[in-house]
C-alpha atoms as a PDB file:
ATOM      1  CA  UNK A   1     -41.857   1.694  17.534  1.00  0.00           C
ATOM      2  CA  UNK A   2     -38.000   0.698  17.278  1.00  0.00           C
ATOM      3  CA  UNK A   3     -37.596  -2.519  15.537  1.00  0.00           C
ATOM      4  CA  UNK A   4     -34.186  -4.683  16.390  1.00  0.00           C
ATOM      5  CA  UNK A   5     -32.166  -3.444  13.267  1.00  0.00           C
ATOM      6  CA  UNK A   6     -33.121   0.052  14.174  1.00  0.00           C
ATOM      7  CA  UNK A   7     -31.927  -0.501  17.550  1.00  0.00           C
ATOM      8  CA  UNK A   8     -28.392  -2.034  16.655  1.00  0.00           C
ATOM      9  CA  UNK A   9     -28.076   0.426  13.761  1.00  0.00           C
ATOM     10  CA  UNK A  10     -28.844   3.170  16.768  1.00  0.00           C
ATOM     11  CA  UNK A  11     -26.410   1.599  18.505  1.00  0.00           C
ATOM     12  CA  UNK A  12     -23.960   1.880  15.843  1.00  0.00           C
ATOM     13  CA  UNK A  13     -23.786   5.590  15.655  1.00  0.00           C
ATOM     14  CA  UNK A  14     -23.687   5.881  19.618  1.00  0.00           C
ATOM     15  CA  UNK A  15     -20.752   4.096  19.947  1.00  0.00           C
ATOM     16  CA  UNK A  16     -19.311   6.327  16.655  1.00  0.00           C
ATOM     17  CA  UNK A  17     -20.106   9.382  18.578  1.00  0.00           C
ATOM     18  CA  UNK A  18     -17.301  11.999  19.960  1.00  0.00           C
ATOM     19  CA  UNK A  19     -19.064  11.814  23.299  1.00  0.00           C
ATOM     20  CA  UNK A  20     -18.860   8.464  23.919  1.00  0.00           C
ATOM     21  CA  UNK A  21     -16.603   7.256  21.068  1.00  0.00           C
ATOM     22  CA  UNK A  22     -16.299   3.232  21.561  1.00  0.00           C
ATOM     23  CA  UNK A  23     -14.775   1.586  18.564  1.00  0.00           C
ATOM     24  CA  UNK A  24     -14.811  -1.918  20.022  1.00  0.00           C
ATOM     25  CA  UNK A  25     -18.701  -1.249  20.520  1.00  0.00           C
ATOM     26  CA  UNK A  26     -19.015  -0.751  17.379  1.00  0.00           C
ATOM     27  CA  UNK A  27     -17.194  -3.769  15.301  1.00  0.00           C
ATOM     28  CA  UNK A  28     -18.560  -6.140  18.372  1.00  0.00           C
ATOM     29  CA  UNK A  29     -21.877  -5.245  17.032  1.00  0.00           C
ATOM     30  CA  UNK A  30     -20.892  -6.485  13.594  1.00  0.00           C
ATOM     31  CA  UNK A  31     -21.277 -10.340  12.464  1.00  0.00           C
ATOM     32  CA  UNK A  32     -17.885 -11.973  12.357  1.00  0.00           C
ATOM     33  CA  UNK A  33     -17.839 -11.745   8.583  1.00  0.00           C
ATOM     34  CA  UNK A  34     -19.434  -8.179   8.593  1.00  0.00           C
ATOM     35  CA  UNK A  35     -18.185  -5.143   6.007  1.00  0.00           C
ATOM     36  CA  UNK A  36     -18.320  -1.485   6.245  1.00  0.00           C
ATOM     37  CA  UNK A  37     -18.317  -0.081   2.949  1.00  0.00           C
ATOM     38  CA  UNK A  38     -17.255   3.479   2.686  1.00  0.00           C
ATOM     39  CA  UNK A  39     -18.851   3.657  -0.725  1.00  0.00           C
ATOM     40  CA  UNK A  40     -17.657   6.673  -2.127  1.00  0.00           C
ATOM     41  CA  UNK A  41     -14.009   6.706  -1.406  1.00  0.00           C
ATOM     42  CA  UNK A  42     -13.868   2.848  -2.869  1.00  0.00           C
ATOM     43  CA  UNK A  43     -12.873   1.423   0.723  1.00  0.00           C
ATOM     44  CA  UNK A  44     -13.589  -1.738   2.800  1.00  0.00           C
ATOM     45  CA  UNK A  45     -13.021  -2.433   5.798  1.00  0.00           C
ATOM     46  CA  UNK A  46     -13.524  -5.886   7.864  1.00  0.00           C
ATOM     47  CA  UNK A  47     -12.261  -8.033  10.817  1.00  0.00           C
ATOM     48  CA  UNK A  48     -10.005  -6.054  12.679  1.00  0.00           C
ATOM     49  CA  UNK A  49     -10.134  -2.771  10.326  1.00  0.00           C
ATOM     50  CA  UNK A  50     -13.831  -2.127  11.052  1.00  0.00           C
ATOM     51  CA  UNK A  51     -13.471   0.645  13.352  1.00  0.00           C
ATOM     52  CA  UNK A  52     -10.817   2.579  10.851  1.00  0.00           C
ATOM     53  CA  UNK A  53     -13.225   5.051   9.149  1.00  0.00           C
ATOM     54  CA  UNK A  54     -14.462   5.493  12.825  1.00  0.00           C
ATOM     55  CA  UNK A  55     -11.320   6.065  14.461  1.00  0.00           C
ATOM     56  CA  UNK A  56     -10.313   8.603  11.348  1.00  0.00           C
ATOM     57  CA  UNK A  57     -13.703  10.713  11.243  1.00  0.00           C
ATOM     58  CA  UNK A  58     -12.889  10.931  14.991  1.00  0.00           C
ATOM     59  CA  UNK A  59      -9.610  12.255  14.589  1.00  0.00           C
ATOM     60  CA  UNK A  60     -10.375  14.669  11.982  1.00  0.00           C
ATOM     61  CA  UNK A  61     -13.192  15.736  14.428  1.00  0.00           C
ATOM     62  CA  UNK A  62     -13.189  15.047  17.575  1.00  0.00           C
ATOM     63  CA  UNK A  63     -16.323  16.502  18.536  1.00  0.00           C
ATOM     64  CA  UNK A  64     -18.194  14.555  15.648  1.00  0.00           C
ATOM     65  CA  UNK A  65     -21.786  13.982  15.376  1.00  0.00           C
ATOM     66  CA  UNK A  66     -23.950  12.489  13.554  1.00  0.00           C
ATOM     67  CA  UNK A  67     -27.785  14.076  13.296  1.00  0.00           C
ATOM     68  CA  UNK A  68     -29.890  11.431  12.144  1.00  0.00           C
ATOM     69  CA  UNK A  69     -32.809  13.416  10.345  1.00  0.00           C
ATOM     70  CA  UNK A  70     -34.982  10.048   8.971  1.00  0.00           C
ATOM     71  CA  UNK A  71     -34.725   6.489   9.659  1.00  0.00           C
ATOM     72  CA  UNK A  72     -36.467   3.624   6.682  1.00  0.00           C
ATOM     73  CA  UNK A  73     -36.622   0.425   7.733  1.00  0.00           C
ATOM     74  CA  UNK A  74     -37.646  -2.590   5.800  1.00  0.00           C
ATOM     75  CA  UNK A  75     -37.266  -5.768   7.653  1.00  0.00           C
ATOM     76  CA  UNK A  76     -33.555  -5.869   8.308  1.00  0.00           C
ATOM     77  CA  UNK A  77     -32.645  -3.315   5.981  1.00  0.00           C
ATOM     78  CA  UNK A  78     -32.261   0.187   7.650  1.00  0.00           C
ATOM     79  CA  UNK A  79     -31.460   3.556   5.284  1.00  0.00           C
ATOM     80  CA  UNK A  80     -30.733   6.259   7.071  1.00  0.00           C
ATOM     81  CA  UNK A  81     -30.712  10.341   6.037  1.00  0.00           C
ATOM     82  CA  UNK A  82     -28.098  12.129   8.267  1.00  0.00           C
ATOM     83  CA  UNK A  83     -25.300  14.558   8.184  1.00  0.00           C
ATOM     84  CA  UNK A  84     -22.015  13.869   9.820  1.00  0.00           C
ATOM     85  CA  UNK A  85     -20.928  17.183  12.231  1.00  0.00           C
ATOM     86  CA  UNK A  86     -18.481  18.334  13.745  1.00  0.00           C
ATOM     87  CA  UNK A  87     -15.328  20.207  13.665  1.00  0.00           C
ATOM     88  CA  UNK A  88     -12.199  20.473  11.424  1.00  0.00           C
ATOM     89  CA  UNK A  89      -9.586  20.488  14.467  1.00  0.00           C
ATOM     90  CA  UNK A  90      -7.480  17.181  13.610  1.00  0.00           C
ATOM     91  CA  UNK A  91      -5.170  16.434  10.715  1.00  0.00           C
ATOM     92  CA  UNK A  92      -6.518  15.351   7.615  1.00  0.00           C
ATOM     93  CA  UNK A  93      -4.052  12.689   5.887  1.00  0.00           C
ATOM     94  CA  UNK A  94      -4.280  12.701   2.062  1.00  0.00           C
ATOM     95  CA  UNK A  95      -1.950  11.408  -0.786  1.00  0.00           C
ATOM     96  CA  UNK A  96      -0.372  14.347  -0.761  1.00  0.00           C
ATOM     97  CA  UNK A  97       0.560  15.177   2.380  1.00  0.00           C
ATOM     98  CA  UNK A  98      -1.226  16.064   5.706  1.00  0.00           C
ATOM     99  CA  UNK A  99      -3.815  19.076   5.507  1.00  0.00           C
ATOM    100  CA  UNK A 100      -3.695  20.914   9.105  1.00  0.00           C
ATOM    101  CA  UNK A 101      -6.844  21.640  10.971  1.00  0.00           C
ATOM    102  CA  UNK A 102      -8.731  25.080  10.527  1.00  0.00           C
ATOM    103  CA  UNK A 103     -11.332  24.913  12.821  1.00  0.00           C
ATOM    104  CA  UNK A 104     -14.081  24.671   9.793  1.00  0.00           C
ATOM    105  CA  UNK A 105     -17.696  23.383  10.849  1.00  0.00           C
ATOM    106  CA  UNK A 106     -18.437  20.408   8.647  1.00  0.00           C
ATOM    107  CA  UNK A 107     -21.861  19.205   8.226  1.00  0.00           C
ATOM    108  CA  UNK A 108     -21.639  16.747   5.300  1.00  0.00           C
ATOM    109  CA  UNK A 109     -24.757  14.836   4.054  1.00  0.00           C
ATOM    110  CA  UNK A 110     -24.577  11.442   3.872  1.00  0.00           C
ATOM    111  CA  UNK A 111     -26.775   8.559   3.199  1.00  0.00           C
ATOM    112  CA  UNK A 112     -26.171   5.277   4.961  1.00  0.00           C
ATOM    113  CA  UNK A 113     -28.086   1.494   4.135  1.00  0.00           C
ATOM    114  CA  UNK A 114     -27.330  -1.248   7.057  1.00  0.00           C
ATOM    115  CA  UNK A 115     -28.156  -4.603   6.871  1.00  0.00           C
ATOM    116  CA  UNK A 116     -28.959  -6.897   9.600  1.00  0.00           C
ATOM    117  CA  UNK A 117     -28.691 -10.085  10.318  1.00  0.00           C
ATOM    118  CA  UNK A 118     -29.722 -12.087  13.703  1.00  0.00           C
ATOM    119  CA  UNK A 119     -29.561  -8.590  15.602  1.00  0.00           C
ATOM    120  CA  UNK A 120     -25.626  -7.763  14.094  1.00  0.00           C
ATOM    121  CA  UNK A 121     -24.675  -5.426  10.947  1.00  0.00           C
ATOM    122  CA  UNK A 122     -23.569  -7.982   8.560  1.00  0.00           C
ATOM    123  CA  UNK A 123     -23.294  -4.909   6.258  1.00  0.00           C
ATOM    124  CA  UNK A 124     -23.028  -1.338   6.247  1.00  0.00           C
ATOM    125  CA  UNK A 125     -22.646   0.777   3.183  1.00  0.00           C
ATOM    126  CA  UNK A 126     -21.567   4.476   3.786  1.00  0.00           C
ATOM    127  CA  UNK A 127     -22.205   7.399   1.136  1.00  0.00           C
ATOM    128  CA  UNK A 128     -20.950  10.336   2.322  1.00  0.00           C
ATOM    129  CA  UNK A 129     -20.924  13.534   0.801  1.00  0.00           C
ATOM    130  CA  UNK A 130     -17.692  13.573  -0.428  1.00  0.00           C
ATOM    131  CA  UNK A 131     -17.961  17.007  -2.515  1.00  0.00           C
ATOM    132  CA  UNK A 132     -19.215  18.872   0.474  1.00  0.00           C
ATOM    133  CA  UNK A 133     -17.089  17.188   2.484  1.00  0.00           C
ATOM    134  CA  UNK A 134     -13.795  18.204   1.042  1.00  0.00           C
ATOM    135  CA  UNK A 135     -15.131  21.959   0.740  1.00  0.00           C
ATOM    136  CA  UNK A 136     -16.021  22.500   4.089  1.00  0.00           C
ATOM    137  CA  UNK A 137     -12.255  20.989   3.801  1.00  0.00           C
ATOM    138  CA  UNK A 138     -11.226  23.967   2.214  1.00  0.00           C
ATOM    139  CA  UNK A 139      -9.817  21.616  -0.424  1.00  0.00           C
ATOM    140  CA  UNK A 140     -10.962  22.651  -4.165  1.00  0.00           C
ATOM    141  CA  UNK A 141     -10.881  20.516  -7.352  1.00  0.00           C
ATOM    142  CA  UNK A 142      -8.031  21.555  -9.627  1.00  0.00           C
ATOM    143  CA  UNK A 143     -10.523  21.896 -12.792  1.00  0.00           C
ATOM    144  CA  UNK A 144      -7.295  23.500 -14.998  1.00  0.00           C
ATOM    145  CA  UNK A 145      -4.796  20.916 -14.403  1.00  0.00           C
ATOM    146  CA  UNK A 146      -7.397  18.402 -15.030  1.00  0.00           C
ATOM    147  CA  UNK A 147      -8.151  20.231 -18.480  1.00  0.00           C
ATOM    148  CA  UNK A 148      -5.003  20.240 -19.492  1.00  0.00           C
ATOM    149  CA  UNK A 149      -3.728  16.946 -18.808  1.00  0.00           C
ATOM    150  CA  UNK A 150      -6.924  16.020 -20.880  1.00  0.00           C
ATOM    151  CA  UNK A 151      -6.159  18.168 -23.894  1.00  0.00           C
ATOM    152  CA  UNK A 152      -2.016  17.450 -23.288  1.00  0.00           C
ATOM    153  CA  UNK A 153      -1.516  21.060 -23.713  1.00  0.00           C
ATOM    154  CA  UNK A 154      -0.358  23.742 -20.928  1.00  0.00           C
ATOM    155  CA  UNK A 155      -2.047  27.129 -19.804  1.00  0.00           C
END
């Protein structure tokens, strides 16, 4: 049996889908004070800037998907298991400087926690799998530099 915050959370991730990508379905299903927290990077987004993280995961893969592998709900609280698919075939924007698609597969855990209230998200914490994310990136942590500008000494 679906309960309502199952549904709307369900909802959620249709309308985040490649195949049917609909941003505006997506914040319209948040209160008018809702918050997606993208946990792990150390972003917020509200209002008008809801959709963002959508609208960038959908870039970076068009094709995105997101298997949903267990759903807990607890009143209005919904945690959800899943991995975010897809494929590597739009620009990643960093700091740095734009890394160029490769065409990698990504399939990055993740562990989401919604919270409803009166059948809309009023919030939505995202932890993605940031790690595994970034290698299937092809982008590796810089361990020596990190080493040295912690000891102040050069290789």
């Amino acid at each position: 049996m679906t309960t309502d915050a199952e549904a709307v959370v369900r909802a959620a991730y249709h309308a985040a889908e490649g195949n049917t990508m609909d941003v505006q379905r997506f914040t319209d299903l948040f209160t008018g004070d809702g918050v997606f927290n993208n946990v792990v990077a150390g972003e917020t987004y509200r209002g008008e800037h809801l959709g963002d993280q959508v609208v960038f995961m959908g870039k970076l893969a068009p094709d995105i998907h997101r298997e949903l592998h267990r759903f807990h709900v607890l009143g209005n609280t919904v945690a959800v298991e899943l991995s975010i698919q897809g494929t590597f075939s739009g620009p990643f924007e960093t700091p740095a400087g734009v890394i160029q698609p490769t065409g990698a597969k990504l399939d990055i855990p993740t562990a989401d926690f919604w919270y409803v209230e009166d059948g809309k998200i009023k919030e939505f914490n995202c932890y993605v799998g940031l790690s595994v994310m970034l290698a299937q990136l092809g982008v590796q942590p810089d361990f020596a530099s990190a080493v040295t500008a912690s000891t102040g000494t050069a290789n």
